[in-house]
PDB file of N, CA and C in Angstrom:
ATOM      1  N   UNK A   1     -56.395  68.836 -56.933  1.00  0.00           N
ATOM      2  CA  UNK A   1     -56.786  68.293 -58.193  1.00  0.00           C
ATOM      3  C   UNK A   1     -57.575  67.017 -58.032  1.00  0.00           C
ATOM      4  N   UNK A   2     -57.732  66.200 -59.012  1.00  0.00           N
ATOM      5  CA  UNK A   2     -58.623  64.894 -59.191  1.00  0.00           C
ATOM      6  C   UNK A   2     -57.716  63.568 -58.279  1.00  0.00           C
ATOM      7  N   UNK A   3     -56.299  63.685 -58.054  1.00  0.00           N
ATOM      8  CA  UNK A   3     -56.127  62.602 -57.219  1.00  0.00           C
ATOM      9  C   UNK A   3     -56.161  62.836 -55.926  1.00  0.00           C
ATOM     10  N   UNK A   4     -56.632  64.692 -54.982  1.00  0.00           N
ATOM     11  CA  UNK A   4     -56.667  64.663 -54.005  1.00  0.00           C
ATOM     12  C   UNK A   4     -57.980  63.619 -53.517  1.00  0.00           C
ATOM     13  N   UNK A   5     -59.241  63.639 -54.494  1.00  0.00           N
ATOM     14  CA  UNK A   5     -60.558  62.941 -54.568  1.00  0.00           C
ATOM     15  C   UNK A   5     -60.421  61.397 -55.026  1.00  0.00           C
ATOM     16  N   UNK A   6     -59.188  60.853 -55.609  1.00  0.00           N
ATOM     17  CA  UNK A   6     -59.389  59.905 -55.973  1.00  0.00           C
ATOM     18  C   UNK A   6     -59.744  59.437 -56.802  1.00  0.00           C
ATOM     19  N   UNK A   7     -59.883  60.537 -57.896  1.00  0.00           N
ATOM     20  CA  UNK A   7     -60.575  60.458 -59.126  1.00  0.00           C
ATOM     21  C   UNK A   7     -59.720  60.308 -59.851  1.00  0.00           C
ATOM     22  N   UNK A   8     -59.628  59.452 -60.684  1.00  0.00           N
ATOM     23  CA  UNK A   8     -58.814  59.284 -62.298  1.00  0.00           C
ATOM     24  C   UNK A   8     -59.621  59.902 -63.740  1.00  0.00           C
ATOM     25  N   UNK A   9     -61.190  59.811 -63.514  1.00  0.00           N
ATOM     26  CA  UNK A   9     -62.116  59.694 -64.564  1.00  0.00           C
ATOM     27  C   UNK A   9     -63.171  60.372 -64.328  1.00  0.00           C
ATOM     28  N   UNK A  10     -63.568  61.521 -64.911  1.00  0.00           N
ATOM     29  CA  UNK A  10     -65.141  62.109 -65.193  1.00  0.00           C
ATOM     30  C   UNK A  10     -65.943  62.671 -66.337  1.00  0.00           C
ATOM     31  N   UNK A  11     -66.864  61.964 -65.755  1.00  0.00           N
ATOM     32  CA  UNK A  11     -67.753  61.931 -67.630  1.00  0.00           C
ATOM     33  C   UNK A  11     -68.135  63.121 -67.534  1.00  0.00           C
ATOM     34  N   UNK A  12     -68.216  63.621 -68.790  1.00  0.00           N
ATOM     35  CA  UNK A  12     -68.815  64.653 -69.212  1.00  0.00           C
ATOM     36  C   UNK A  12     -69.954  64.650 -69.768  1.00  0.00           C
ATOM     37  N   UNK A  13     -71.239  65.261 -69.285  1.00  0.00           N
ATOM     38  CA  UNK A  13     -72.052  64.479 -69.866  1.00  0.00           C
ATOM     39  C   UNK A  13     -72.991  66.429 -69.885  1.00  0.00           C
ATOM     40  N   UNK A  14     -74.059  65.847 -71.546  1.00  0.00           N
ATOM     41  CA  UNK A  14     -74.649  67.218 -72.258  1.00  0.00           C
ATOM     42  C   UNK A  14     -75.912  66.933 -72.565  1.00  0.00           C
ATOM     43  N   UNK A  15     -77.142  67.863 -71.725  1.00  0.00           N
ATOM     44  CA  UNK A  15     -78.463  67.284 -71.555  1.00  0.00           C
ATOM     45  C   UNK A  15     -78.575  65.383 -71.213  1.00  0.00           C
ATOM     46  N   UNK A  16     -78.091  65.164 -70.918  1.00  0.00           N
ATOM     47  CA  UNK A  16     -77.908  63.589 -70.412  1.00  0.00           C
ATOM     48  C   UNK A  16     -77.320  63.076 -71.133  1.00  0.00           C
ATOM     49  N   UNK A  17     -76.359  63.469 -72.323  1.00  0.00           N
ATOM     50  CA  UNK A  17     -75.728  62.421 -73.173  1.00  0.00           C
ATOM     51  C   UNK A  17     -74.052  62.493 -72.705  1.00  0.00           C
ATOM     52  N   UNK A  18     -73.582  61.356 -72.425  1.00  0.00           N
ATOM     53  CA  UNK A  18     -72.171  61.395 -72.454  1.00  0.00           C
ATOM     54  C   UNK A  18     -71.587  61.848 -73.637  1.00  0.00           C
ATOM     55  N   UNK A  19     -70.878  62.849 -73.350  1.00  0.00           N
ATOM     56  CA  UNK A  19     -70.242  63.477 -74.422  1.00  0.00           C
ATOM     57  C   UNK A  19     -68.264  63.563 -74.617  1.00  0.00           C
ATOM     58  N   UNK A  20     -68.582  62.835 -73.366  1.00  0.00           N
ATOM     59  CA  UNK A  20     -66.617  62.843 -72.897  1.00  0.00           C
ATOM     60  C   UNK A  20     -66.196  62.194 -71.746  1.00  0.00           C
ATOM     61  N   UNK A  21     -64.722  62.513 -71.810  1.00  0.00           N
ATOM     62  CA  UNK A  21     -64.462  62.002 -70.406  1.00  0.00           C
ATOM     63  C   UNK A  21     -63.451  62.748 -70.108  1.00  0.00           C
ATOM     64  N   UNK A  22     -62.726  63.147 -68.667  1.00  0.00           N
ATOM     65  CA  UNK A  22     -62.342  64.284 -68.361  1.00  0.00           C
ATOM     66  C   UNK A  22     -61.286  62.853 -67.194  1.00  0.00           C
ATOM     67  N   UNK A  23     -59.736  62.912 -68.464  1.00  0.00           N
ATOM     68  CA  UNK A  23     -59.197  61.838 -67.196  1.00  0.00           C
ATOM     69  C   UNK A  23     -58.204  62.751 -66.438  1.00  0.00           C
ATOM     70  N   UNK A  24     -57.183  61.552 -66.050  1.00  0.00           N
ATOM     71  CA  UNK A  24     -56.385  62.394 -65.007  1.00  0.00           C
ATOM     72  C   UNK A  24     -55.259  62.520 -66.065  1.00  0.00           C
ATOM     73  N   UNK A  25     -55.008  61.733 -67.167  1.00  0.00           N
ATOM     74  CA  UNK A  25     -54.189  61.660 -67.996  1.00  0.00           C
ATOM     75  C   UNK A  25     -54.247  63.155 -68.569  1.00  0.00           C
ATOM     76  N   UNK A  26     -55.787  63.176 -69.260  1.00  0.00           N
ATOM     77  CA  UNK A  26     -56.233  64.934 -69.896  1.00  0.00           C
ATOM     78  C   UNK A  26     -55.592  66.102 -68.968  1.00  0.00           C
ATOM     79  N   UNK A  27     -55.653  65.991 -67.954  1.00  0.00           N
ATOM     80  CA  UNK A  27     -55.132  66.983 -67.382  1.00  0.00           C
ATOM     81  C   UNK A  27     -53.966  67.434 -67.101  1.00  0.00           C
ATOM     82  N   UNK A  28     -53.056  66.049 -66.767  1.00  0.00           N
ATOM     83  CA  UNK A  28     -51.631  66.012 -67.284  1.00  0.00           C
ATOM     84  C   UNK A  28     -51.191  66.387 -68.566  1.00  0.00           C
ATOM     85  N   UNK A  29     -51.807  66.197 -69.435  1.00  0.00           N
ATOM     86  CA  UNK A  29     -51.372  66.633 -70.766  1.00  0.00           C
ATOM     87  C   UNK A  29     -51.648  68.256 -71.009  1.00  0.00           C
ATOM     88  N   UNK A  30     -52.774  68.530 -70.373  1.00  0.00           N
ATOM     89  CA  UNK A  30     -52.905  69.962 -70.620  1.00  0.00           C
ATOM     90  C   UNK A  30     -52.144  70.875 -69.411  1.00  0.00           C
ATOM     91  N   UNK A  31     -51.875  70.268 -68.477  1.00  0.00           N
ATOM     92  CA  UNK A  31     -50.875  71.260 -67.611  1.00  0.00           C
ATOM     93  C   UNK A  31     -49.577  70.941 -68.280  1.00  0.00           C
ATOM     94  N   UNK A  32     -48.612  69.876 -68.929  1.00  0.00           N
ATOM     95  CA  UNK A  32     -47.543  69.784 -69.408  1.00  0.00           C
ATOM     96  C   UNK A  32     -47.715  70.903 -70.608  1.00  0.00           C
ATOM     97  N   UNK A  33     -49.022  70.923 -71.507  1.00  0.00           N
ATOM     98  CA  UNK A  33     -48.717  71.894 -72.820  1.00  0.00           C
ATOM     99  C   UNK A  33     -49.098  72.945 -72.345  1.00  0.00           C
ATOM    100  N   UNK A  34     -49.697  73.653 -71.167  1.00  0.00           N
ATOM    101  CA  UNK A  34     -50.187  74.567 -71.457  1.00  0.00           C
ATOM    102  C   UNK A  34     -49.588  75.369 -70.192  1.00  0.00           C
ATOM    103  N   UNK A  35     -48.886  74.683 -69.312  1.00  0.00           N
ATOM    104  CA  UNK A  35     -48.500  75.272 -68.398  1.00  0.00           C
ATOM    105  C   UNK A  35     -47.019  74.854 -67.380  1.00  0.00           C
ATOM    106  N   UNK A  36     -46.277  74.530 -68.194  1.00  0.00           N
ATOM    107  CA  UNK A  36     -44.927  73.791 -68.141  1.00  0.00           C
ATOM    108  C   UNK A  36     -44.282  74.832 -67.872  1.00  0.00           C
ATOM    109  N   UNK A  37     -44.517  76.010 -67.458  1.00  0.00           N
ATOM    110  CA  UNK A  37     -43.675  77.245 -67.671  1.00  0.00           C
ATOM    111  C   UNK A  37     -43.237  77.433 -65.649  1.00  0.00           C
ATOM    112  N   UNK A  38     -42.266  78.866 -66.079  1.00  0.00           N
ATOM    113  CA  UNK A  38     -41.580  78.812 -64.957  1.00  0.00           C
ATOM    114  C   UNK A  38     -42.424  79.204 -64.151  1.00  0.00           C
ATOM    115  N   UNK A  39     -42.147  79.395 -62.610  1.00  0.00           N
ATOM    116  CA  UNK A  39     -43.347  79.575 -61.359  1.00  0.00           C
ATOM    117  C   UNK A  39     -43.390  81.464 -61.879  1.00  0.00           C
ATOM    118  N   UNK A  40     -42.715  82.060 -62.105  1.00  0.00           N
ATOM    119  CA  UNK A  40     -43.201  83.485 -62.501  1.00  0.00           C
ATOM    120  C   UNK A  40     -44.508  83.431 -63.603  1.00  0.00           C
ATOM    121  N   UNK A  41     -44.405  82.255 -64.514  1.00  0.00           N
ATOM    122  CA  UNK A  41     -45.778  82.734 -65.207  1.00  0.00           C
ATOM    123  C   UNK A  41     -46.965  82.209 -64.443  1.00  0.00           C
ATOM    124  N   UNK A  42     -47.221  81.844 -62.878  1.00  0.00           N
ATOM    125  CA  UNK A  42     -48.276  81.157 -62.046  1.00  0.00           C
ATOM    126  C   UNK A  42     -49.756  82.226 -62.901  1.00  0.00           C
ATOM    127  N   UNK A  43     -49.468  83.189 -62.708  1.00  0.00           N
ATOM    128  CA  UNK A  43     -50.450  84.284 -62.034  1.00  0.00           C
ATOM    129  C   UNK A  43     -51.351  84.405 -63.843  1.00  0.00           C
ATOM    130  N   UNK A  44     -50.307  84.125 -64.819  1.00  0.00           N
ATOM    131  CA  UNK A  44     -50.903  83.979 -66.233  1.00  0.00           C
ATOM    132  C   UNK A  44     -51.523  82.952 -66.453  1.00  0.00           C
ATOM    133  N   UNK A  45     -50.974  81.542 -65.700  1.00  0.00           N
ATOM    134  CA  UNK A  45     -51.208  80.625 -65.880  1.00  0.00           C
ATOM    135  C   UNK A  45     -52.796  80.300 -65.373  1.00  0.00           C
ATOM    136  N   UNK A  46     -52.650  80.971 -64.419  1.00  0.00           N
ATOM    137  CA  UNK A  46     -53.865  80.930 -63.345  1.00  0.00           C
ATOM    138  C   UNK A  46     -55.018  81.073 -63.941  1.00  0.00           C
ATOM    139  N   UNK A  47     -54.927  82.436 -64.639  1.00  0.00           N
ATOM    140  CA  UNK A  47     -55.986  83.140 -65.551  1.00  0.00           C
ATOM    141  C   UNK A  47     -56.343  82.243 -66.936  1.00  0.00           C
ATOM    142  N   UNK A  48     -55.461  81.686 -67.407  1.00  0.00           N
ATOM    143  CA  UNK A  48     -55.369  81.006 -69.224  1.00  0.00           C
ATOM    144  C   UNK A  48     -56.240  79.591 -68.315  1.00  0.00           C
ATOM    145  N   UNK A  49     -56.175  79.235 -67.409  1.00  0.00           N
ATOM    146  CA  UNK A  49     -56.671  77.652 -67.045  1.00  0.00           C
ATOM    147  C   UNK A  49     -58.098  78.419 -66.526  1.00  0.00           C
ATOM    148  N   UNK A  50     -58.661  78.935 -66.244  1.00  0.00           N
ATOM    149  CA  UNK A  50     -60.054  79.778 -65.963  1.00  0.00           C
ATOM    150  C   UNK A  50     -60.421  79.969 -67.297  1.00  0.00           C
ATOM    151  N   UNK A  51     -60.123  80.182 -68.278  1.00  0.00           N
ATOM    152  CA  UNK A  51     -60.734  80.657 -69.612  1.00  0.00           C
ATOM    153  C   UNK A  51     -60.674  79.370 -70.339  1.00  0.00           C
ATOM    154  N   UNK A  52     -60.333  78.054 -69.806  1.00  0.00           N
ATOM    155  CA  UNK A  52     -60.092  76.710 -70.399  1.00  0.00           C
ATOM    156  C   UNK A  52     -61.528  75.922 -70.365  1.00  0.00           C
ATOM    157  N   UNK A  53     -61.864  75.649 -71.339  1.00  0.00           N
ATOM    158  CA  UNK A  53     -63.185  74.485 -71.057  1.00  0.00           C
ATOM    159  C   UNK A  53     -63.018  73.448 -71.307  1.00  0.00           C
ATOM    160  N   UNK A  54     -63.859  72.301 -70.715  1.00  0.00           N
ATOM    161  CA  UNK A  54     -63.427  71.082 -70.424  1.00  0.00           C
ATOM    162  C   UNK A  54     -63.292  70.522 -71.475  1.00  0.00           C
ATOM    163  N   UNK A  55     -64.244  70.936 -72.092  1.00  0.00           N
ATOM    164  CA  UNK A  55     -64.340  70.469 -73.694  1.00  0.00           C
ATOM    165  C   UNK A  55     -63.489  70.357 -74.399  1.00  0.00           C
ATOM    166  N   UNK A  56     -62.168  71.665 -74.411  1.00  0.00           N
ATOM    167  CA  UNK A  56     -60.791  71.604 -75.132  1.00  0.00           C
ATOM    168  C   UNK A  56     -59.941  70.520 -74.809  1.00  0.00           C
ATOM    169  N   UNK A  57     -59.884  69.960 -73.093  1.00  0.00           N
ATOM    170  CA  UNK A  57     -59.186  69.385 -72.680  1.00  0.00           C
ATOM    171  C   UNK A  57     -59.934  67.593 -72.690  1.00  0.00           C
ATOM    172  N   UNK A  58     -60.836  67.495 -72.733  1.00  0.00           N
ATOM    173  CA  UNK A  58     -61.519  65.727 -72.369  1.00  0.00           C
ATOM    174  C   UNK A  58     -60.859  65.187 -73.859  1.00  0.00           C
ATOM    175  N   UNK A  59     -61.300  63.873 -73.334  1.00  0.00           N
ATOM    176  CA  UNK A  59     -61.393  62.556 -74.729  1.00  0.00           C
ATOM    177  C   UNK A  59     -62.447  62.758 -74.912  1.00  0.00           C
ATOM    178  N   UNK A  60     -62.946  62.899 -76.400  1.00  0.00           N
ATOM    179  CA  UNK A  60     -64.337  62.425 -76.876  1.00  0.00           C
ATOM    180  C   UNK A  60     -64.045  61.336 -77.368  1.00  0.00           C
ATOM    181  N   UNK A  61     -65.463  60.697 -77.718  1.00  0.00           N
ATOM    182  CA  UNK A  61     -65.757  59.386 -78.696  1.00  0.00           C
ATOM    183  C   UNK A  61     -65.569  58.595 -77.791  1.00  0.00           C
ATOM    184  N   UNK A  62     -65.974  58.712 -76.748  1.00  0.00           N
ATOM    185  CA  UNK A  62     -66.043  57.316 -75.583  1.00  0.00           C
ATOM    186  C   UNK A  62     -66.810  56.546 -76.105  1.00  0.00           C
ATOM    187  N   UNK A  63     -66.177  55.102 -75.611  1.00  0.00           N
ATOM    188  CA  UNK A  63     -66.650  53.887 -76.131  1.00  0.00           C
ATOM    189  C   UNK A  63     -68.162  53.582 -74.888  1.00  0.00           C
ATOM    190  N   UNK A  64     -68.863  53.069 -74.949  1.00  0.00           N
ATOM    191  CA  UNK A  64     -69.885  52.232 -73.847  1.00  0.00           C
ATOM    192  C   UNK A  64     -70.264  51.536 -74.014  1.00  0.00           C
ATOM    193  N   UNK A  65     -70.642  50.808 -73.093  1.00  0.00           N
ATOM    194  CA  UNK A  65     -71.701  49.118 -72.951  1.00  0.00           C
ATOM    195  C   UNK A  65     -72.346  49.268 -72.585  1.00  0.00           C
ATOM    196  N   UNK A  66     -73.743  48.746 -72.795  1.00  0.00           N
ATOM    197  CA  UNK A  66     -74.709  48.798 -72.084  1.00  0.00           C
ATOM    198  C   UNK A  66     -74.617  48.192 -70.499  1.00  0.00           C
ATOM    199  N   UNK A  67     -75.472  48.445 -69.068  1.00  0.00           N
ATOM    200  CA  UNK A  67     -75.295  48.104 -68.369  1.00  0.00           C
ATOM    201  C   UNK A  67     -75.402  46.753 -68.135  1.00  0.00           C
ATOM    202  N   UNK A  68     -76.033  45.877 -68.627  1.00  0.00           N
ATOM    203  CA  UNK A  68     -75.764  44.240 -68.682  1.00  0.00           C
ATOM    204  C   UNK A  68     -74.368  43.318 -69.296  1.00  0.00           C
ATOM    205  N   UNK A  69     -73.985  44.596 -69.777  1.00  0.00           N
ATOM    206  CA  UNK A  69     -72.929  43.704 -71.001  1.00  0.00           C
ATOM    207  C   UNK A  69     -71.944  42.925 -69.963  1.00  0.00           C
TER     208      UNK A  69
END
């Protein structure tokens, strides 16, 4: 996952516009709701997180600064 890389945070970004952010928190939250289940449902689970887009799972409405701020 994102902390084998070290990653906490990735923007999502649509024709060049930031459109999100994709944390490590988002992903915790969507494996706790969406996949909290016992190790027999892996193989469902497997499949339902492949049909998942990032989009369902990011923060929108990210805040930004310009790069001088």
């Amino acid at each position: 996952g994102m902390a084998a890389y070290g990653l906490r945070h990735i923007p999502v970004v649509d024709d060049g516009k930031l459109v999100g952010l994709l944390t490590h928190r988002d992903m915790l939250r969507f494996s706790d709701s969406e996949f909290g289940r016992a190790r027999a449902q892996q193989h469902v689970d497997d499949q339902r997180s492949e049909r998942t887009f990032v989009a369902s799972v990011m923060t929108r409405d990210v805040q930004t600064v310009a790069p001088q701020t």
